[in-house]
Protein backbone atom coordinates (compact mmCIF):
# COMPACT_ATOMS: atom_id res chain seq x y z
CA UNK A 1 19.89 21.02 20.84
CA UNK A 2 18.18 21.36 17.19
CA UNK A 3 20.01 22.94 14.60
CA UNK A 4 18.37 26.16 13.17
CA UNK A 5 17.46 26.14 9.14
CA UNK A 6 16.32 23.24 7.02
CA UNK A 7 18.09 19.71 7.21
CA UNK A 8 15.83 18.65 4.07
CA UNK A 9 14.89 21.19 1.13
CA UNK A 10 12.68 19.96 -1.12
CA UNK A 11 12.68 21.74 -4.18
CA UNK A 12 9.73 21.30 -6.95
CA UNK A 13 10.09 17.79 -6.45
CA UNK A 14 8.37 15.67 -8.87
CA UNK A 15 9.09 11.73 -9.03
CA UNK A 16 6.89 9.72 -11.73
CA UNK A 17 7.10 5.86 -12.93
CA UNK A 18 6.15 5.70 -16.97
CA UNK A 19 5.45 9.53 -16.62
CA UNK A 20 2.63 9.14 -14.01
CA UNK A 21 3.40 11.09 -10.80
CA UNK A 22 3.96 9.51 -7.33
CA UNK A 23 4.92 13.01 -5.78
CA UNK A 24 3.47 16.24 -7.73
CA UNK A 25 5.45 19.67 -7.93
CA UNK A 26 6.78 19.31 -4.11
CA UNK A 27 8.04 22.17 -2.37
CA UNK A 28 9.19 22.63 1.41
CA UNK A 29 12.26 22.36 3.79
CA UNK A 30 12.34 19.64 7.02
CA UNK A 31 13.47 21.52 9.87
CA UNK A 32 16.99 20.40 11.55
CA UNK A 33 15.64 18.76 14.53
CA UNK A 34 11.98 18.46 13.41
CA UNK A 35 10.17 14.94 14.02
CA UNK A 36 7.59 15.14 10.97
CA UNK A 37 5.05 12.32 10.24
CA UNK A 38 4.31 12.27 6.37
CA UNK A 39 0.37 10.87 6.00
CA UNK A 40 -1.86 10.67 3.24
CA UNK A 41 -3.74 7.75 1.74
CA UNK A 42 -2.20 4.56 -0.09
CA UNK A 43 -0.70 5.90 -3.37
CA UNK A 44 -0.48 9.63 -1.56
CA UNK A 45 3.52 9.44 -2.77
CA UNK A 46 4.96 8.82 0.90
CA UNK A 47 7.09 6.09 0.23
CA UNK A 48 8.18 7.61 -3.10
CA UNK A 49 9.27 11.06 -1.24
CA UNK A 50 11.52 8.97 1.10
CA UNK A 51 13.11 7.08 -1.76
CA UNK A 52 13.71 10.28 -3.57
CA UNK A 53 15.30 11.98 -0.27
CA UNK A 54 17.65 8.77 0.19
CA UNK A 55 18.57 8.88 -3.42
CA UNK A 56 17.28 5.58 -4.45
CA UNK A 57 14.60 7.08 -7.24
CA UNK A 58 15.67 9.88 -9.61
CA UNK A 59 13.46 12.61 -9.47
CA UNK A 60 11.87 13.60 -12.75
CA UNK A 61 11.69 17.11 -11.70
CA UNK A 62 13.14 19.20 -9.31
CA UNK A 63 15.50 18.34 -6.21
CA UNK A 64 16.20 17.45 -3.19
CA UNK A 65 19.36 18.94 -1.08
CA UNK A 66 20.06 18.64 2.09
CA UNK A 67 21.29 21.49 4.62
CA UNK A 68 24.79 22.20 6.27
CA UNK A 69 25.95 20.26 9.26
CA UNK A 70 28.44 18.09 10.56
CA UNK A 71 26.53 15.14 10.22
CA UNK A 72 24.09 14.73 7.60
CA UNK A 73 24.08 11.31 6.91
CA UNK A 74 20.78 9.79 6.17
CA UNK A 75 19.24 6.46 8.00
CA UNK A 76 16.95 4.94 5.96
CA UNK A 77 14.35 2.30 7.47
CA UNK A 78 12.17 0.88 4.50
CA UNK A 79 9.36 -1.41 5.12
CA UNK A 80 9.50 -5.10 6.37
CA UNK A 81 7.72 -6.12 3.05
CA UNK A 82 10.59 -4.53 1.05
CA UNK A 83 13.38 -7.52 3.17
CA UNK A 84 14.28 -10.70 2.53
CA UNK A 85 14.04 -12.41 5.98
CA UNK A 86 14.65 -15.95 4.24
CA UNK A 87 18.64 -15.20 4.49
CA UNK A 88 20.20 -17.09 7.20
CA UNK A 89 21.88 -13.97 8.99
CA UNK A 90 21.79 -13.71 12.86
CA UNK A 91 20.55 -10.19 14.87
CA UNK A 92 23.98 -9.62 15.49
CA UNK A 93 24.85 -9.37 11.95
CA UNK A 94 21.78 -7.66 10.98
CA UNK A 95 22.86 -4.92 13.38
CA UNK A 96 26.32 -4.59 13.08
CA UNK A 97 25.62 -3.59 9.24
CA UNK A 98 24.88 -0.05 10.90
CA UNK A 99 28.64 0.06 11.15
CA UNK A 100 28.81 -0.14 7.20
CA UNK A 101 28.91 3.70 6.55
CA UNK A 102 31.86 4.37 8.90
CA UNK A 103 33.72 1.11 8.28
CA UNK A 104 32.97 -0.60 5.11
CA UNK A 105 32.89 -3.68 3.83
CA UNK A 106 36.41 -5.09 4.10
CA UNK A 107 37.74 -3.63 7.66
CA UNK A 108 37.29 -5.80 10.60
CA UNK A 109 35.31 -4.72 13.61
CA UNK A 110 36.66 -4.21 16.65
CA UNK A 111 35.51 -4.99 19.92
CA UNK A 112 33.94 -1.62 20.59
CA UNK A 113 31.60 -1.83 17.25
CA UNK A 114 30.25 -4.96 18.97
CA UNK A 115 29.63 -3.34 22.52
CA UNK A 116 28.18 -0.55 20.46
CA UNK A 117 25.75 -3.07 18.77
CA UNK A 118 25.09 -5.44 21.97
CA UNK A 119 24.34 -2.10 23.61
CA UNK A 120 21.29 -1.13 20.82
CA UNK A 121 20.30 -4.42 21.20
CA UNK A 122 19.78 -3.44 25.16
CA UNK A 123 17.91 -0.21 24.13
CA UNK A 124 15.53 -2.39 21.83
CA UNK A 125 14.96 -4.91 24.75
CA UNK A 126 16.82 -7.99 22.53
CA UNK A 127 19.60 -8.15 24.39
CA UNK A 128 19.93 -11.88 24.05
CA UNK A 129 18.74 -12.54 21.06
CA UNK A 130 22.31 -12.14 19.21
CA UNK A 131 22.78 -15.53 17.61
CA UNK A 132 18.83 -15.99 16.20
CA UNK A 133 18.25 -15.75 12.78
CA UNK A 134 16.04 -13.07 11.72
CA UNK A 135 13.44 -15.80 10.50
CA UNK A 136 12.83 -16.92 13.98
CA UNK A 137 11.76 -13.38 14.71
CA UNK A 138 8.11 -11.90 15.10
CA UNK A 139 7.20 -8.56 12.99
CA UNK A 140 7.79 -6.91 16.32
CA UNK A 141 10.96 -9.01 17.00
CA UNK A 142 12.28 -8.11 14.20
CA UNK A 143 11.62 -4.16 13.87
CA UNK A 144 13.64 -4.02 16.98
CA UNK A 145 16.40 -5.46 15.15
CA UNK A 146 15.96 -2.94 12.23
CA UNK A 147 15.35 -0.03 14.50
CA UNK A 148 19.58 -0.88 16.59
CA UNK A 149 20.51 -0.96 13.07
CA UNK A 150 19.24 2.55 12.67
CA UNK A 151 20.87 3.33 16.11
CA UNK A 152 24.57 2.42 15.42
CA UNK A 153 24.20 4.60 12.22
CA UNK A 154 24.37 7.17 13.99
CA UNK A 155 22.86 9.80 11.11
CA UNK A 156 21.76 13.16 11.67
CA UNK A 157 18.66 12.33 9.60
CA UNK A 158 16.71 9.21 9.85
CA UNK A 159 13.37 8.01 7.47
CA UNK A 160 11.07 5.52 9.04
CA UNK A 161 8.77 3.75 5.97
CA UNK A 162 5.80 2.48 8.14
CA UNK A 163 7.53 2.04 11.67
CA UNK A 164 4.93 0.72 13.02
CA UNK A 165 2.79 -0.85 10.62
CA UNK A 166 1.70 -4.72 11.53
CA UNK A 167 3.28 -4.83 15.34
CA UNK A 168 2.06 -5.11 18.77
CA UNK A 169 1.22 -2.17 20.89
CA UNK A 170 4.12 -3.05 23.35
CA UNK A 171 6.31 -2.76 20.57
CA UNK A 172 5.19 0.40 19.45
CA UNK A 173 5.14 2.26 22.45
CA UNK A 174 9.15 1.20 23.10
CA UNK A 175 9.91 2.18 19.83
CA UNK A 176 8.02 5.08 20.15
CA UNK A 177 10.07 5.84 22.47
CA UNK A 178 13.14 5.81 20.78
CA UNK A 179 12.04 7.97 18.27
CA UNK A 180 11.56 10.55 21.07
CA UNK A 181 15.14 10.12 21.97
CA UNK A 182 16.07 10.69 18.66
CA UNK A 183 14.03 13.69 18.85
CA UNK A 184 15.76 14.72 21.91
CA UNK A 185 19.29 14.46 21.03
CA UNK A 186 18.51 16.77 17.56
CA UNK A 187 18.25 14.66 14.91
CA UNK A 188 15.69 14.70 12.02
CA UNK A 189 13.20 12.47 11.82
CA UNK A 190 10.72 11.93 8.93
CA UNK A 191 8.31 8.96 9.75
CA UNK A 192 5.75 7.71 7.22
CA UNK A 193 2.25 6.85 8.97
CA UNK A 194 -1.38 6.29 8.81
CA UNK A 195 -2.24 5.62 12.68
CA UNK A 196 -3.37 9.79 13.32
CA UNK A 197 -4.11 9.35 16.66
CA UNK A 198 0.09 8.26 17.39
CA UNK A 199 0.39 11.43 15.03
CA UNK A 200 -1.05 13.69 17.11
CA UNK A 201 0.29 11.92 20.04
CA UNK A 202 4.18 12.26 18.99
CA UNK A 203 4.43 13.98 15.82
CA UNK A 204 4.53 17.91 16.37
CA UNK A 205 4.95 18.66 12.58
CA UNK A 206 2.65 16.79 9.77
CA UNK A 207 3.38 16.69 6.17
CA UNK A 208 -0.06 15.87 4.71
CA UNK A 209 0.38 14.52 0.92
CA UNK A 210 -2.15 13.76 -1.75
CA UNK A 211 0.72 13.39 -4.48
CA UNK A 212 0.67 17.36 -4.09
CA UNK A 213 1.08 19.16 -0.49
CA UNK A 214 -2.15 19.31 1.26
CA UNK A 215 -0.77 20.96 4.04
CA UNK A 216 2.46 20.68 5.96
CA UNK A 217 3.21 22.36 9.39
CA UNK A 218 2.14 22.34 12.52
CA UNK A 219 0.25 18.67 13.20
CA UNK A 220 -3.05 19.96 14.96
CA UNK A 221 -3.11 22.37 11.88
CA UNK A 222 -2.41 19.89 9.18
CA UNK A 223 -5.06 17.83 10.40
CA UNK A 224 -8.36 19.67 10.40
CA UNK A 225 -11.26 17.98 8.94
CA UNK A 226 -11.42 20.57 5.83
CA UNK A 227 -7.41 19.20 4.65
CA UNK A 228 -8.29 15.05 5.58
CA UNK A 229 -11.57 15.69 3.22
CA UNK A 230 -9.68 17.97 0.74
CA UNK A 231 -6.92 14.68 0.80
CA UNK A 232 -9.34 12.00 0.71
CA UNK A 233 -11.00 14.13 -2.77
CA UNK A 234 -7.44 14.48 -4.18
CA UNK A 235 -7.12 10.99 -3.86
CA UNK A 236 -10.42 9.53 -5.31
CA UNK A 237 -10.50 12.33 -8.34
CA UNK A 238 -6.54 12.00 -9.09
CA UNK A 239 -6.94 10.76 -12.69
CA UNK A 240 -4.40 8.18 -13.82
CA UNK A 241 -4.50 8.82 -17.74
CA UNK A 242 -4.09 13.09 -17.23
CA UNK A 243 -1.61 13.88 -19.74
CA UNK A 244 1.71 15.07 -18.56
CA UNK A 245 1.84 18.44 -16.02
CA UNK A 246 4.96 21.10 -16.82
CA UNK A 247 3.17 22.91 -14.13
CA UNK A 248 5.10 24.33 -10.81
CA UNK A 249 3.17 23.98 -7.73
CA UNK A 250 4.49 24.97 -4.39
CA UNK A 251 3.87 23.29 -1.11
């Protein structure tokens, strides 16, 4: 059952590189329990607002906090460009490493940890495919490997980085559908995107970026023609050399 209040408040967030802004004077709250599709063109600040909610960018202004609840840790899913595939480490590695929060590094697994981890493997359709190395894997192949990782972490809040981005339809739709079971069972899920129709399709809440907030709410709402133009003009007139903003703008 979802959680009332905000899992994710975003407060004035701003996060720049040499003082130029990938996300603008942000402002807004994820819902606990909320499945939210972040959109906006290439260079819209989407990949930058999940690195600043996981903590791996410092923002330049502002914050992000997240809300009370017994679990609150944070899955992170980045994109397959951003991996190394060349290592020589089997599936069953690769997924077991969703263990690492609640274990560590130096305690052994036990036997359970590895029925947990054959059993995403099962609920990725891989079961099987334990002792491969991840370079023998397709894109697709290999997503489902990422996404039982995400599954044995167990978090309360997970971020997708372009799920779906470069894979089969048949491996979309079952993947799809384990975001809807994440859904389900209350968690919060924040999923960068640019396919709109699987938006519409899956995604009940949109967050619609242009660097700044275009809109965010409701997905049939955030998705008129008048915000996509407004966007796509953001985008085109966003001016790369505009001196620095102290400016406070709210989502």
């Amino acid at each position: 059952m979802t959680t009332p209040g905000a899992a994710i408040r975003i407060d004035n967030l701003t996060v720049s590189y040499r003082r130029h802004p990938a996300v603008h004077h942000l402002s807004g709250n994820f819902a606990a329990g909320s499945l939210t599709a972040v959109v906006g063109s290439n260079g819209a600040g989407k990949s930058s607002l999940l690195a600043a909610v996981v903590g791996s960018v410092r923002p330049t202004t502002g914050a992000v906090t997240l809300g009370p609840g017994q679990n609150q840790r944070i899955a992170y899913l980045p994109q397959q460009a951003d991996i190394d595939r060349s290592f020589p480490i089997s599936v069953l590695d690769v997924v077991m490493l969703g263990h690492w929060a609640r274990i560590g590094g130096y305690r052994q697994t036990d036997a359970a940890a590895r029925r947990a981890a054959f059993a995403a493997l099962e609920m990725v359709q891989l079961r099987g495919f334990e002792a491969r190395t991840i370079g023998e894997l397709s894109v697709g192949q290999f997503q489902r490997v990422l996404f039982a990782r995400v599954l044995l972490q167990d978090a309360g809040i997970i971020l997708l980085d372009e799920p779906f981005n470069a894979i089969d339809a048949r491996t979309t739709a079952d993947l799809v559908e384990v975001v809807r079971r994440w859904h389900g069972e209350g968690r919060t899920v924040v999923a960068v995107l640019h396919d709109f129709d699987l938006v519409r399709t899956v995604f009940p809440q949109t967050l619609l970026l242009a660097r700044e907030a275009i809109a965010w709410g409701d997905t049939a709402t955030v998705l008129s023609p008048e915000n996509l133009l407004r966007a796509r003009q953001m985008a085109e007139g966003w001016d790369e050399q505009a001196p620095w903003c102290e400016g406070n703008v709210a989502a």
